[in-house]
C-alpha atoms as a PDB file:
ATOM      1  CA  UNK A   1       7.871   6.240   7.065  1.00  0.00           C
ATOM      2  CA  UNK A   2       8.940   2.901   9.205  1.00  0.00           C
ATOM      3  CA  UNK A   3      10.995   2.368  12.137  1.00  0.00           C
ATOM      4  CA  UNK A   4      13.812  -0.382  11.632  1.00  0.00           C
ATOM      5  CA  UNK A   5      13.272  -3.784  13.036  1.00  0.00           C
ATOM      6  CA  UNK A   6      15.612  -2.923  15.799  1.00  0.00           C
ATOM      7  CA  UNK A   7      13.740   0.203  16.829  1.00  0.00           C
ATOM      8  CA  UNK A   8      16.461   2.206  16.483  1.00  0.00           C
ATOM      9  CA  UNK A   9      15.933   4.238  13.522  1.00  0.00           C
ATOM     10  CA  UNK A  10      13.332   6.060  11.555  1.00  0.00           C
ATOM     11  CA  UNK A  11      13.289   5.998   7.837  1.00  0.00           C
ATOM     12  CA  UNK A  12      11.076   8.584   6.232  1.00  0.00           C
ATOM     13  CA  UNK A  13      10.890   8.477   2.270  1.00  0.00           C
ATOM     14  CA  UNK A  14      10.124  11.943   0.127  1.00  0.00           C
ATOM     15  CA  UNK A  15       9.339  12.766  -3.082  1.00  0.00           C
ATOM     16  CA  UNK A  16       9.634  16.593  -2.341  1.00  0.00           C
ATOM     17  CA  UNK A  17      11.504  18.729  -3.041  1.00  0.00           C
ATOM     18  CA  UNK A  18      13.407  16.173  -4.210  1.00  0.00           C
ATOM     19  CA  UNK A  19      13.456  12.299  -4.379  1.00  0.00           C
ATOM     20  CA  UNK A  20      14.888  10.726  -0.532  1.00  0.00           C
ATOM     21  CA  UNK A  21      15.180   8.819   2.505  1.00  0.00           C
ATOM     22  CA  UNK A  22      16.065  10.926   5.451  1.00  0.00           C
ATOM     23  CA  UNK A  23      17.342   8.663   8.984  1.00  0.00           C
ATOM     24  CA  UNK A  24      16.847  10.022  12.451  1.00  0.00           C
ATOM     25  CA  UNK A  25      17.870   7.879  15.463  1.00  0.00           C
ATOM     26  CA  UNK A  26      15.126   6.797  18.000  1.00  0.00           C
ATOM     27  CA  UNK A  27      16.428   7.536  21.595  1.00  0.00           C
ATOM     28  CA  UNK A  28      16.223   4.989  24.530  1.00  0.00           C
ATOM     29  CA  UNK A  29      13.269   7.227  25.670  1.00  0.00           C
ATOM     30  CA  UNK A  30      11.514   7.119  22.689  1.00  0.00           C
ATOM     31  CA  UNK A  31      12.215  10.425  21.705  1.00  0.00           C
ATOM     32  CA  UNK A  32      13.048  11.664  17.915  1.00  0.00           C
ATOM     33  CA  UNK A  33      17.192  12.052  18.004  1.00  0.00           C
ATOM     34  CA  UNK A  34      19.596  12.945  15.478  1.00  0.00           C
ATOM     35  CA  UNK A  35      19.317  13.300  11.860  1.00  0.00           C
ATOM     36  CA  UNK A  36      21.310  10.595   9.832  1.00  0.00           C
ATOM     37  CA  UNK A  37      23.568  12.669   7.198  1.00  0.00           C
ATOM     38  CA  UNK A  38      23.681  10.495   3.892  1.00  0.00           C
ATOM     39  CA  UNK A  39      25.779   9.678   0.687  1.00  0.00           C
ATOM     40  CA  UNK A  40      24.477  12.035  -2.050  1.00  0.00           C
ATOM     41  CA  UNK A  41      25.339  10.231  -4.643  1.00  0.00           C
ATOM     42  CA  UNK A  42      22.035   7.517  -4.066  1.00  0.00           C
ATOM     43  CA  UNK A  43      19.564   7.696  -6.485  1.00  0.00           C
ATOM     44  CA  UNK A  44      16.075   7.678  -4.902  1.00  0.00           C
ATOM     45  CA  UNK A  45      14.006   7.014  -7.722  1.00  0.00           C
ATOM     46  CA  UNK A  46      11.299   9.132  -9.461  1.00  0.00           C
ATOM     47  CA  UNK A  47       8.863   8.874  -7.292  1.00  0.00           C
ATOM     48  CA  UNK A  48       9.242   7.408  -3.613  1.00  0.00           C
ATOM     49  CA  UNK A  49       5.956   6.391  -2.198  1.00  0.00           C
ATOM     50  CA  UNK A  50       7.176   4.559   0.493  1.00  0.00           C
ATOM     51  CA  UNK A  51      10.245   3.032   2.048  1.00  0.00           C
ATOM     52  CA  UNK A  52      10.619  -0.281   4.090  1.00  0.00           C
ATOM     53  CA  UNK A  53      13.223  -2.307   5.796  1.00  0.00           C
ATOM     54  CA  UNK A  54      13.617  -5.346   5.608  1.00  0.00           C
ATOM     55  CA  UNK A  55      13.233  -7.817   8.220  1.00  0.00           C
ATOM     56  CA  UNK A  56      17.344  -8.801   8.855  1.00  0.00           C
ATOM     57  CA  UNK A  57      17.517  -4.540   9.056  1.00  0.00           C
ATOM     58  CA  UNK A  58      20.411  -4.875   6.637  1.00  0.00           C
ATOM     59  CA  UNK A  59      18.093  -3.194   3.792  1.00  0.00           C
ATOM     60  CA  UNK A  60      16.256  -0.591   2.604  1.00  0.00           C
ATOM     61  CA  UNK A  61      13.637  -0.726  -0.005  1.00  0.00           C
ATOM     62  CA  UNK A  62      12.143   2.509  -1.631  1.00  0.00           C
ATOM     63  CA  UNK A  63       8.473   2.123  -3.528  1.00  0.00           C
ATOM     64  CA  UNK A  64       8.914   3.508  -6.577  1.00  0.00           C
ATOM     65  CA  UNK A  65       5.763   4.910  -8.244  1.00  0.00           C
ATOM     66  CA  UNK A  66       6.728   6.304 -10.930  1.00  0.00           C
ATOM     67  CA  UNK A  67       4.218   8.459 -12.744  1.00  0.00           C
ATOM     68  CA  UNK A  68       1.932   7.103 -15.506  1.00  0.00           C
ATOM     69  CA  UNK A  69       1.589   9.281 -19.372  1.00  0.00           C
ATOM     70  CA  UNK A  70       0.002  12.541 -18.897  1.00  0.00           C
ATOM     71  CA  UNK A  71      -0.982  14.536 -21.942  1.00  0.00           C
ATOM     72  CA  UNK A  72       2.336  14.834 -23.794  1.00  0.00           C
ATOM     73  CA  UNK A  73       4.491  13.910 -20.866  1.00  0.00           C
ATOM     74  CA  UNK A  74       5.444  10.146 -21.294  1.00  0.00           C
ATOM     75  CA  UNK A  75       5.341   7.463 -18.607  1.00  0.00           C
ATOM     76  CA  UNK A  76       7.785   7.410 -16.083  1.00  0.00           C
ATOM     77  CA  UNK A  77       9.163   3.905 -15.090  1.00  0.00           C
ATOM     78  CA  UNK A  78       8.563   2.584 -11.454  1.00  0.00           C
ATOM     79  CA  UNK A  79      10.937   0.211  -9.436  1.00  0.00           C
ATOM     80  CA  UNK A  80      11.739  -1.110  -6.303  1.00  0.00           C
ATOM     81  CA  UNK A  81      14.969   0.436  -5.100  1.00  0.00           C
ATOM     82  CA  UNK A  82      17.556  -1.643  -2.754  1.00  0.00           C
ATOM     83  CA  UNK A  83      19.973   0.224  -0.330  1.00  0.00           C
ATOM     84  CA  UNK A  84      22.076  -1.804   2.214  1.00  0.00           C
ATOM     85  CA  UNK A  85      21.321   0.226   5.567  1.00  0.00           C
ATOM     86  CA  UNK A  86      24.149  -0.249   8.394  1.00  0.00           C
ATOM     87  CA  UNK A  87      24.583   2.253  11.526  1.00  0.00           C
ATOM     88  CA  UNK A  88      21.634   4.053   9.918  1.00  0.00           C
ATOM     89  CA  UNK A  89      23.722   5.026   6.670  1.00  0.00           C
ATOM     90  CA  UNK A  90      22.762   4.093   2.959  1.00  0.00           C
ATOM     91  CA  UNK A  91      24.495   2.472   0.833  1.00  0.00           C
ATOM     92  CA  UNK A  92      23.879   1.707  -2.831  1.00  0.00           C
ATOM     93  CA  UNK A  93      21.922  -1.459  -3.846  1.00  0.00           C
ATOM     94  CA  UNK A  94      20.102  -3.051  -6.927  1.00  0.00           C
ATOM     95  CA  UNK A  95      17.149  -2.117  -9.045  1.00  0.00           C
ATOM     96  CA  UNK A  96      14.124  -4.004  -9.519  1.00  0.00           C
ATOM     97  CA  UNK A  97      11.879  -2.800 -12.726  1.00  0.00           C
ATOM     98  CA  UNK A  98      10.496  -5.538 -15.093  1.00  0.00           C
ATOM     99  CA  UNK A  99      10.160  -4.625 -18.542  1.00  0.00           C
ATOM    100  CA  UNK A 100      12.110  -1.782 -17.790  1.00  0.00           C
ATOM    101  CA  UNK A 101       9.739  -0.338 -15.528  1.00  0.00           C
ATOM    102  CA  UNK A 102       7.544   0.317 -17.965  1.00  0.00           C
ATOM    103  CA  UNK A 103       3.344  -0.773 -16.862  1.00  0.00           C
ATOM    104  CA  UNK A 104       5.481  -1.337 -12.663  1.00  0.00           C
ATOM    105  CA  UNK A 105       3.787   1.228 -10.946  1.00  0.00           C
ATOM    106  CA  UNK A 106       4.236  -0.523  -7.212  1.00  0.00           C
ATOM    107  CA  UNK A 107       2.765   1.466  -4.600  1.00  0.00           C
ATOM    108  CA  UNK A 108       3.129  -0.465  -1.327  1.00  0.00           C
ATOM    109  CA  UNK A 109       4.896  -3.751   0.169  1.00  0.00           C
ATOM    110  CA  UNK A 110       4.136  -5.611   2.806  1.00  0.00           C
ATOM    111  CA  UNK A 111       6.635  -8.702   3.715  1.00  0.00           C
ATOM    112  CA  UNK A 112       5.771 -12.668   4.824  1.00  0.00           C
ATOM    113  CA  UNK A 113       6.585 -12.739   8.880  1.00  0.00           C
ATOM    114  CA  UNK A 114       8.748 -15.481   8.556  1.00  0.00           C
ATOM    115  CA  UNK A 115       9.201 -16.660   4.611  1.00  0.00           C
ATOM    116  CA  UNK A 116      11.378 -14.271   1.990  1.00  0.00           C
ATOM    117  CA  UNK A 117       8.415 -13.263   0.544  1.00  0.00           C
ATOM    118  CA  UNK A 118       7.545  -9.844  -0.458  1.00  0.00           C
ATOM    119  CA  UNK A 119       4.418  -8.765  -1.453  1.00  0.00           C
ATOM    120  CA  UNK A 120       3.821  -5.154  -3.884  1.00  0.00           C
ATOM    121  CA  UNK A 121       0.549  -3.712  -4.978  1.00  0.00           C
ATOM    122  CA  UNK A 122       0.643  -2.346  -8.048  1.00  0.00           C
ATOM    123  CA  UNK A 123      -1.109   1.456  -8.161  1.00  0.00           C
ATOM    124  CA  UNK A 124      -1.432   1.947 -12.046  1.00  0.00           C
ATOM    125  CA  UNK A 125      -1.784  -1.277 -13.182  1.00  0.00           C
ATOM    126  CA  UNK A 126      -4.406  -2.846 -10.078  1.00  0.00           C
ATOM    127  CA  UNK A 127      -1.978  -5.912  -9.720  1.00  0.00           C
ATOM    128  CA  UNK A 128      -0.492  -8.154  -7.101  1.00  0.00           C
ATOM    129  CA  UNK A 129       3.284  -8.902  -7.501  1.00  0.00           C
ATOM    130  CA  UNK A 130       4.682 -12.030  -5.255  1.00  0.00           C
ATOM    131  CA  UNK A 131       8.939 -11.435  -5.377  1.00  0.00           C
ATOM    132  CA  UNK A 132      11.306 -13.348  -3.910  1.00  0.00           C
ATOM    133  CA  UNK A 133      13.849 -12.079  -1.997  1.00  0.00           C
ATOM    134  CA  UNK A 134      17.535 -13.016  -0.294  1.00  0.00           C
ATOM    135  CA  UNK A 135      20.703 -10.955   1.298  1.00  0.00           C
ATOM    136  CA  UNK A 136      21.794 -10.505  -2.172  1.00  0.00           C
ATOM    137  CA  UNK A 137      18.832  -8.352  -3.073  1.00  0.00           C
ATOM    138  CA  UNK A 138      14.769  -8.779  -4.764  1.00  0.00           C
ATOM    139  CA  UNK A 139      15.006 -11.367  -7.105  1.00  0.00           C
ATOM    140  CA  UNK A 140      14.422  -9.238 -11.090  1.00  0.00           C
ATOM    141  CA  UNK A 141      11.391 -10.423 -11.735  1.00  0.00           C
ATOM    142  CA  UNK A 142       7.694 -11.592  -9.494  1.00  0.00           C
ATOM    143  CA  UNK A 143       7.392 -15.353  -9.016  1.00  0.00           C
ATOM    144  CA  UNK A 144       3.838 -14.521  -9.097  1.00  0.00           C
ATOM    145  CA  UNK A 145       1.504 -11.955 -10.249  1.00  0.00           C
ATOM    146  CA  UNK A 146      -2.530 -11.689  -9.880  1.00  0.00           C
ATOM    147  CA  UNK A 147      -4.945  -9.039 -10.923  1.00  0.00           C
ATOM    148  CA  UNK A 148      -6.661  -6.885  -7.623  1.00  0.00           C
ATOM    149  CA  UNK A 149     -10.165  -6.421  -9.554  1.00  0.00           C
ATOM    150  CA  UNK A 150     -13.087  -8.152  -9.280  1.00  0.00           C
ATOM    151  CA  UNK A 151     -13.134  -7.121 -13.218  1.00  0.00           C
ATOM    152  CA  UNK A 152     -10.172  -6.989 -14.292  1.00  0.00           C
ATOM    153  CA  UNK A 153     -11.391  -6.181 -17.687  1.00  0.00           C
ATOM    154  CA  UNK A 154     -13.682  -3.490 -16.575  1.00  0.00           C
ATOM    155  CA  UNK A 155     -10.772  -0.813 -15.409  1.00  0.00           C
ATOM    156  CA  UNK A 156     -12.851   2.688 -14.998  1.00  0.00           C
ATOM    157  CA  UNK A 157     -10.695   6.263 -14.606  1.00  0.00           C
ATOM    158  CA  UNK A 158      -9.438   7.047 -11.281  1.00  0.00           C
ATOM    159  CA  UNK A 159      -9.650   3.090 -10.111  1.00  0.00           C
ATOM    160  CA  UNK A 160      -6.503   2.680  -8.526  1.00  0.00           C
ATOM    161  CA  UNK A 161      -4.340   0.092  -6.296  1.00  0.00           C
ATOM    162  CA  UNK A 162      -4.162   0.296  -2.956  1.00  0.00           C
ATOM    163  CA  UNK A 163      -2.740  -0.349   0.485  1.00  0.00           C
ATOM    164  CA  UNK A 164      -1.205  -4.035   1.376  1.00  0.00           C
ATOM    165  CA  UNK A 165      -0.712  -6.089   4.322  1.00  0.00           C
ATOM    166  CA  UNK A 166       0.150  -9.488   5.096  1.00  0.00           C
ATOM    167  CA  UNK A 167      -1.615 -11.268   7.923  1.00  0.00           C
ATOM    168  CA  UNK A 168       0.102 -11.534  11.213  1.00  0.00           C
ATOM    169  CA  UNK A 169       0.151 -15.398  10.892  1.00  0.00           C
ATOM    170  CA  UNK A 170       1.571 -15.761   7.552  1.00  0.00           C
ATOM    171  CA  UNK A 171      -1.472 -16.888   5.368  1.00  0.00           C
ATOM    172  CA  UNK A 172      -3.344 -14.316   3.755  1.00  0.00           C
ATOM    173  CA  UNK A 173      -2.378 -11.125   2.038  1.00  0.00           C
ATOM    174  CA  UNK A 174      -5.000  -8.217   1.671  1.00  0.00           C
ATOM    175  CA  UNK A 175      -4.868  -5.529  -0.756  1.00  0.00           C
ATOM    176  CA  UNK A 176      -7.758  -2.052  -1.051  1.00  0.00           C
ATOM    177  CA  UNK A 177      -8.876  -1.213  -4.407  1.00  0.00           C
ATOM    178  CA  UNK A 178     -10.100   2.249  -4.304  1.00  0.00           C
ATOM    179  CA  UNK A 179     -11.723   4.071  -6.766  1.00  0.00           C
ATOM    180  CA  UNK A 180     -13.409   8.160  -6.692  1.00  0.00           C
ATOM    181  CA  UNK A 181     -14.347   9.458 -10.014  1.00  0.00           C
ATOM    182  CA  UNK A 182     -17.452  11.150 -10.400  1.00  0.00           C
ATOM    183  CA  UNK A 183     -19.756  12.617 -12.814  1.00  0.00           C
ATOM    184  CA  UNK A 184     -22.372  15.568 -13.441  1.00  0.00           C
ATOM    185  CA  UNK A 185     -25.628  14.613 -12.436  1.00  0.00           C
ATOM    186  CA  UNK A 186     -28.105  17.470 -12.784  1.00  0.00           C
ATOM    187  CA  UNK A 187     -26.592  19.827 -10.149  1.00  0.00           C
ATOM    188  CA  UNK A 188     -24.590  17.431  -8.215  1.00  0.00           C
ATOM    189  CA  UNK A 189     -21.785  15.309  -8.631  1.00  0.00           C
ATOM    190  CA  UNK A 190     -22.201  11.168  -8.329  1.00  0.00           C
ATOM    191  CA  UNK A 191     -19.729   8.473  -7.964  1.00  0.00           C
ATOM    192  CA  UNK A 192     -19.093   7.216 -11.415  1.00  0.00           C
ATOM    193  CA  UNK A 193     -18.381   3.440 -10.467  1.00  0.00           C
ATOM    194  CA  UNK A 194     -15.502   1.110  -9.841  1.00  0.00           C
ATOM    195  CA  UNK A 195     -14.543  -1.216  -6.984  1.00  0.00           C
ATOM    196  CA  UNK A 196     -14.080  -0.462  -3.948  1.00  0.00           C
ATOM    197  CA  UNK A 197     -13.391  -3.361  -1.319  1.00  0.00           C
ATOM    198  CA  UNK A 198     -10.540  -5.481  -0.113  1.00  0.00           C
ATOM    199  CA  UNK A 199      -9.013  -8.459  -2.415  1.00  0.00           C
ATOM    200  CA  UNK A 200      -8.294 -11.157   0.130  1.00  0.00           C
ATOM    201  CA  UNK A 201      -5.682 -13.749  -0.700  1.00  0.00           C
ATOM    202  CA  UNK A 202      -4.812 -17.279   0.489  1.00  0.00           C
ATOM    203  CA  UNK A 203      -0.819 -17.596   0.782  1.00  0.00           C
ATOM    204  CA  UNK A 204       0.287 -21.070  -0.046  1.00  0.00           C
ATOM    205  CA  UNK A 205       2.669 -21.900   2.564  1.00  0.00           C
ATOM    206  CA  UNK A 206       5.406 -23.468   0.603  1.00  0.00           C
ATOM    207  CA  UNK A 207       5.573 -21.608  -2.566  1.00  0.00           C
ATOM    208  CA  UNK A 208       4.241 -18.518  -1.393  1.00  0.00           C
ATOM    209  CA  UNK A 209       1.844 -18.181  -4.656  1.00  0.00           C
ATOM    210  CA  UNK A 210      -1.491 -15.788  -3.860  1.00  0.00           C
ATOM    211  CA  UNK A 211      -4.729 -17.501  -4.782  1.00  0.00           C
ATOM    212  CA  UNK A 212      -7.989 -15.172  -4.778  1.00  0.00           C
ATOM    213  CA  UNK A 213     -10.632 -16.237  -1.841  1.00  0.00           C
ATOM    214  CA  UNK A 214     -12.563 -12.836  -1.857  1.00  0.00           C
ATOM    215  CA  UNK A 215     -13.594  -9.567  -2.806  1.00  0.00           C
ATOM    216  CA  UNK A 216     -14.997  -7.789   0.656  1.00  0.00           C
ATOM    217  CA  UNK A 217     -16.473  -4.755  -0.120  1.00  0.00           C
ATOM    218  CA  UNK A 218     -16.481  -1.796   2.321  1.00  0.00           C
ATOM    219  CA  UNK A 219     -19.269   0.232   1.384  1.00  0.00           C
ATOM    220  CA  UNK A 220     -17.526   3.100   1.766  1.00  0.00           C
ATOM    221  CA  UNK A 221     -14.916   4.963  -1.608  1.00  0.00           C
ATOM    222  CA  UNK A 222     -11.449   5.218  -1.784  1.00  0.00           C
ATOM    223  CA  UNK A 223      -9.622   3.094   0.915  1.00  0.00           C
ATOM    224  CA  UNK A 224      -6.173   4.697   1.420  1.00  0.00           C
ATOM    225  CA  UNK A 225      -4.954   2.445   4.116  1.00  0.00           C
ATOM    226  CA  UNK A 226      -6.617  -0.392   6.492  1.00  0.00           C
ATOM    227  CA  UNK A 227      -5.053  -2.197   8.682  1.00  0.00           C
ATOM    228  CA  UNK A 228      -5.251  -5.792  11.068  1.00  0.00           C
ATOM    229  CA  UNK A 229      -4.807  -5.949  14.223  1.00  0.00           C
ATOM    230  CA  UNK A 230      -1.475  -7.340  15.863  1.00  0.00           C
ATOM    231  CA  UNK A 231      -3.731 -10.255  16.985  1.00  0.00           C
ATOM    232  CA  UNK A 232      -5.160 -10.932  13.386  1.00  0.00           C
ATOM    233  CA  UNK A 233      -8.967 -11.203  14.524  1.00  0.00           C
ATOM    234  CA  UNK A 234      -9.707  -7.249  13.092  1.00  0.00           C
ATOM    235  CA  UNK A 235      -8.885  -5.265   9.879  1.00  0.00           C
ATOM    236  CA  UNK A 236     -10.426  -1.937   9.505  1.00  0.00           C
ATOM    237  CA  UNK A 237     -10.514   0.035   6.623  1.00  0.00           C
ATOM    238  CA  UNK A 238     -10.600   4.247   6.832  1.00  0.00           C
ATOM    239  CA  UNK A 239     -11.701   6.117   3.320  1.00  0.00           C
ATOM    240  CA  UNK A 240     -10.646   8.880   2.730  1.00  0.00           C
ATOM    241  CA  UNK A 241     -13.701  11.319   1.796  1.00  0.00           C
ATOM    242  CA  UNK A 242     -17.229  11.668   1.674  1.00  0.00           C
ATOM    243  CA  UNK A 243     -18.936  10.795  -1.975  1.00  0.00           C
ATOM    244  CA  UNK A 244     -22.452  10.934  -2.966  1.00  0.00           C
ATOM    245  CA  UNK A 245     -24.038   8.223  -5.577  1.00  0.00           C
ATOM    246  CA  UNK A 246     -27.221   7.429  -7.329  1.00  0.00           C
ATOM    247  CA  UNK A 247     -29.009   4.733  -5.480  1.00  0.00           C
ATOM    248  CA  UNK A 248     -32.778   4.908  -7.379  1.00  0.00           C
ATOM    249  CA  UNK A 249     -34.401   7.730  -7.819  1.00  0.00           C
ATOM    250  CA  UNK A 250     -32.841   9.536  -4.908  1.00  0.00           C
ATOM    251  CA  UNK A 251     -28.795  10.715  -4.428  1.00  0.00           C
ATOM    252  CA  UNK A 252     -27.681   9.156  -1.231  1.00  0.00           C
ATOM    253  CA  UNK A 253     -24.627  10.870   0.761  1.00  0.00           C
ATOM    254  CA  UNK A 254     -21.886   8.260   1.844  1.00  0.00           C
ATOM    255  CA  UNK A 255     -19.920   9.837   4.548  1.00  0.00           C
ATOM    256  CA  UNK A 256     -16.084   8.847   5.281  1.00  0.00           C
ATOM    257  CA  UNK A 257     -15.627   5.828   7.008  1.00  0.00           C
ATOM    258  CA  UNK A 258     -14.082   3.277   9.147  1.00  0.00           C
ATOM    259  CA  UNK A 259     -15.137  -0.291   8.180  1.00  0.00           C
ATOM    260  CA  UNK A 260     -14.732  -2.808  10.454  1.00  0.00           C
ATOM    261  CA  UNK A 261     -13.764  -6.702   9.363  1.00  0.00           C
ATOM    262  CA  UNK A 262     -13.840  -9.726  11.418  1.00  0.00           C
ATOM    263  CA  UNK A 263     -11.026 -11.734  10.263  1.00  0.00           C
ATOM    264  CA  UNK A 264     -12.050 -15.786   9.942  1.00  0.00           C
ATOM    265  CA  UNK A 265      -9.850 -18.595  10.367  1.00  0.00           C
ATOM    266  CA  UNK A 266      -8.991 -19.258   6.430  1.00  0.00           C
ATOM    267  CA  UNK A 267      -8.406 -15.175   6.030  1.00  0.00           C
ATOM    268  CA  UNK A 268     -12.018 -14.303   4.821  1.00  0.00           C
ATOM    269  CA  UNK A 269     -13.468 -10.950   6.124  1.00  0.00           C
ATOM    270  CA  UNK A 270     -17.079 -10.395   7.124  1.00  0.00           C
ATOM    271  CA  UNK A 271     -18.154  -7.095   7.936  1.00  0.00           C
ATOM    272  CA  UNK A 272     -19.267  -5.903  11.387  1.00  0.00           C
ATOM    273  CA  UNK A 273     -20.135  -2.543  10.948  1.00  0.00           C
ATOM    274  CA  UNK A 274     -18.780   1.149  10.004  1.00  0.00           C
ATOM    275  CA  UNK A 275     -18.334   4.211  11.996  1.00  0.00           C
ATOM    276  CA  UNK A 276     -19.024   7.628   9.916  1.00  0.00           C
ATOM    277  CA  UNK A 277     -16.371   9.928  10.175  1.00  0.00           C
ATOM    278  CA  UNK A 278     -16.857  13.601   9.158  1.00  0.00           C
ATOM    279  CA  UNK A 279     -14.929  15.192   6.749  1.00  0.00           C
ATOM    280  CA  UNK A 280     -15.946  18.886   6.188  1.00  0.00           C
ATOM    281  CA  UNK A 281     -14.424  20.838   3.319  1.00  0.00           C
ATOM    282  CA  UNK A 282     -11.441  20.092   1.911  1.00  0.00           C
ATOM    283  CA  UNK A 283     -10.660  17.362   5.269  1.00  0.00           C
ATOM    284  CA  UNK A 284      -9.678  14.081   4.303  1.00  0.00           C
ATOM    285  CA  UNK A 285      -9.377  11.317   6.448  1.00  0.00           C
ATOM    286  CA  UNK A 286      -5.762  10.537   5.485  1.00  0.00           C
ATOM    287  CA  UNK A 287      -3.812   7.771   6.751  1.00  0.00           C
ATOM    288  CA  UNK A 288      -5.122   5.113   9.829  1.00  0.00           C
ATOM    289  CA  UNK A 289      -2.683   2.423  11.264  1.00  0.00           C
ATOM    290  CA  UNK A 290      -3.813   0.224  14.740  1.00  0.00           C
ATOM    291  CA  UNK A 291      -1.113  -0.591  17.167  1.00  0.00           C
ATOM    292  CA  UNK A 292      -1.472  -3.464  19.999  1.00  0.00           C
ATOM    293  CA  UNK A 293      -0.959  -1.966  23.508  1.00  0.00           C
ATOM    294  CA  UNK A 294       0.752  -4.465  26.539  1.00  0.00           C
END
């Protein structure tokens, strides 16, 4: 979900029961008013993972997952999907799916504060798209694209783009890989390997091109969303679960976790520390966001 630049509307994108946006007006007291009716002739997409307006408020951009091959079901294309958004009503827009949509599984955007840059991880394919962007819609194809991995050519089941954010100032972009498969060992089940940390990225100022400065790593698995600060001095990072993993001779237990960044000058994150936070059961720790209070 996201609230409109002008803080008068909440968008809230669904894949269930079937693929929308639903709009509710925000009232002067803050309070949830009414629901939005829309067109229903739109076409959501496959699989909305997220929806975002753009900074003007004139549009509305659904994350399109799409789904990747699954036994003998085939893959199912992603997008980005453009609405123009007036009076908190839909209207149709333009499709953005290179190749098709075929290998564009893009997850989440984030865009530049004050360039018409957007910025799209890419969940299936561990990817960083740079696309331009105008009032006439997301340019058809990235200017730029960049793997997320430390390895790129070492891509282990279940490792998986994340989260994205642009720094408050304009000059970095940050994207989580996450990663949670395990395996049998003797009686217990051990994290199987891939990367889990933060891909930091320097944002050249006049072409908007990422350039890789960093991988941090949060010694913690599966980061489903971080976030900065509205200041830009912290990012902290929240996994989702508890894993345990071979270290030696022993299996250690790694609980859930917030991981906390200092944020340097050039964008580079050092680690502070990490707060534990217990997950019993099924719990997940499932979505984190940090707000700045007057």
């Amino acid at each position: 979900m996201c609230v409109d630049p002008s803080g008068s509307y909440i968008l809230n994108g669904h894949n269930f029961p079937t693929s929308g946006i639903t709009v509710h007006r925000i009232k002067a007291n803050g309070e949830i008013g009414d629901h939005v009716e829309q067109a229903t002739t739109l076409d959501y997409g496959i699989y909305p993972h997220q929806v975002m307006v753009t900074p003007s408020g004139r549009t509305a951009v659904i994350i399109d997952r799409g789904n990747k091959t699954q036994g003998d079901k085939p893959e199912e294309p992603g997008a980005l999907r453009t609405f123009g958004f007036e009076d908190g009503r839909l209207s149709a827009g333009g499709v953005v799916a290179p190749q098709g949509g075929y290998g564009f599984g893009p997850r989440h955007i984030a865009f530049h504060p004050s360039k018409p840059w957007l910025y799209a991880s890419d969940e299936r394919t561990n990817r960083l798209y740079m696309f331009r962007y105008s009032g006439s819609g997301i340019e058809a194809a990235p200017a730029f694209t960049c793997p997320t991995l430390r390895q790129p050519e070492v891509v282990r089941p279940r490792q998986l783009g994340g989260p994205i954010h642009v720094h408050p100032a304009g000059h970095c972009v940050y994207v989580a890989n996450r990663a949670d498969h395990t395996v049998a060992d003797g009686d217990s089940k051990v994290f199987a390997g891939g990367e889990n940390n933060i891909a930091v990225y320097r944002i050249d100022p006049a072409t908007g091109e990422p350039t890789l400065l960093q991988h941090a790593d949060t010694e913690s698995f599966h980061i489903r969303t971080f976030a900065c600060d509205p200041s830009g001095r912290l990012l902290v990072t929240a996994s989702i679960k508890a894993l345990d993993e071979r270290h030696g001779d022993e299996i250690r237990h790694v609980p859930a976790a917030l991981s906390v960044f200092r944020i340097a000058a050039d964008g580079r994150l050092e680690l502070c520390r990490k707060y534990d936070v217990e997950t019993s059961g099924s719990q997940l720790q499932y979505w984190m966001g940090m707000v700045g209070l007057d």
